[in-house]
Protein backbone atom coordinates (compact mmCIF):
# COMPACT_ATOMS: atom_id res chain seq x y z
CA UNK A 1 -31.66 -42.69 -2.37
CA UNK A 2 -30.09 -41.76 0.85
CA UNK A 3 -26.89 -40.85 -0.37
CA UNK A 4 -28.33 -39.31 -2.65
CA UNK A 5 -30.87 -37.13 -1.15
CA UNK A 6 -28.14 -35.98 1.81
CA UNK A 7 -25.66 -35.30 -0.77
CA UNK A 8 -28.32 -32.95 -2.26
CA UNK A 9 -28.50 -31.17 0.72
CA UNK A 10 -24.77 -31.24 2.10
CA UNK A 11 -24.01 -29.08 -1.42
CA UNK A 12 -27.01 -26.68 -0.89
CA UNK A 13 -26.13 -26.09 2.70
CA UNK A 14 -22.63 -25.64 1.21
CA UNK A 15 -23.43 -23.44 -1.29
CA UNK A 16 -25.59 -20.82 1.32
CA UNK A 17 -22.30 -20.65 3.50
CA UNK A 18 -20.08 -20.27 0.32
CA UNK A 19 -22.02 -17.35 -0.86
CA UNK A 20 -22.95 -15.72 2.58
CA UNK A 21 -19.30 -15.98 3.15
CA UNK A 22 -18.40 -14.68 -0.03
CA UNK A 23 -20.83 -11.66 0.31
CA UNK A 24 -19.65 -10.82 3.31
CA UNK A 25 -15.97 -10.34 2.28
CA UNK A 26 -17.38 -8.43 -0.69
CA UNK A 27 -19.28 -6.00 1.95
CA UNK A 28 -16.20 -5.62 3.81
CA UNK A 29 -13.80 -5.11 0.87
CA UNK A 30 -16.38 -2.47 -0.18
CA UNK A 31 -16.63 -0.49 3.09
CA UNK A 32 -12.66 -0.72 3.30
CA UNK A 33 -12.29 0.78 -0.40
CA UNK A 34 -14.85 3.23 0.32
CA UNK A 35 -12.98 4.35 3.75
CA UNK A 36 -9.39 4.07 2.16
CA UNK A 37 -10.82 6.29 -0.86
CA UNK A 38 -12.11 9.26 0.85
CA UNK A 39 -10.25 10.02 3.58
CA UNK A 40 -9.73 13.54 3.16
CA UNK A 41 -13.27 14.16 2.74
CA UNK A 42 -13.59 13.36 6.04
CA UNK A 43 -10.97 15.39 7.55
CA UNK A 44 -11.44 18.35 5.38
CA UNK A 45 -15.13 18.46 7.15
């Protein structure tokens, strides 16, 4: 029951930082591609 019950919550804890991580990198890749894609905008302002 133990084992059990702290594997439970090893692969939940696991999952949050997987997908926190993963969301992170996607907010980042977004805000790059959104910089790298306009530039000119920018500079024509």
């Amino acid at each position: 029951m133990v084992i059990t019950s702290t594997f439970l919550s090893y692969s939940i804890c696991l999952r949050y930082i997987i997908q926190t991580s993963w969301l992170f990198l996607e907010m980042r890749h977004m805000k790059l591609v959104f910089f790298y894609n306009r530039p000119e905008e920018h500079f024509n302002q």
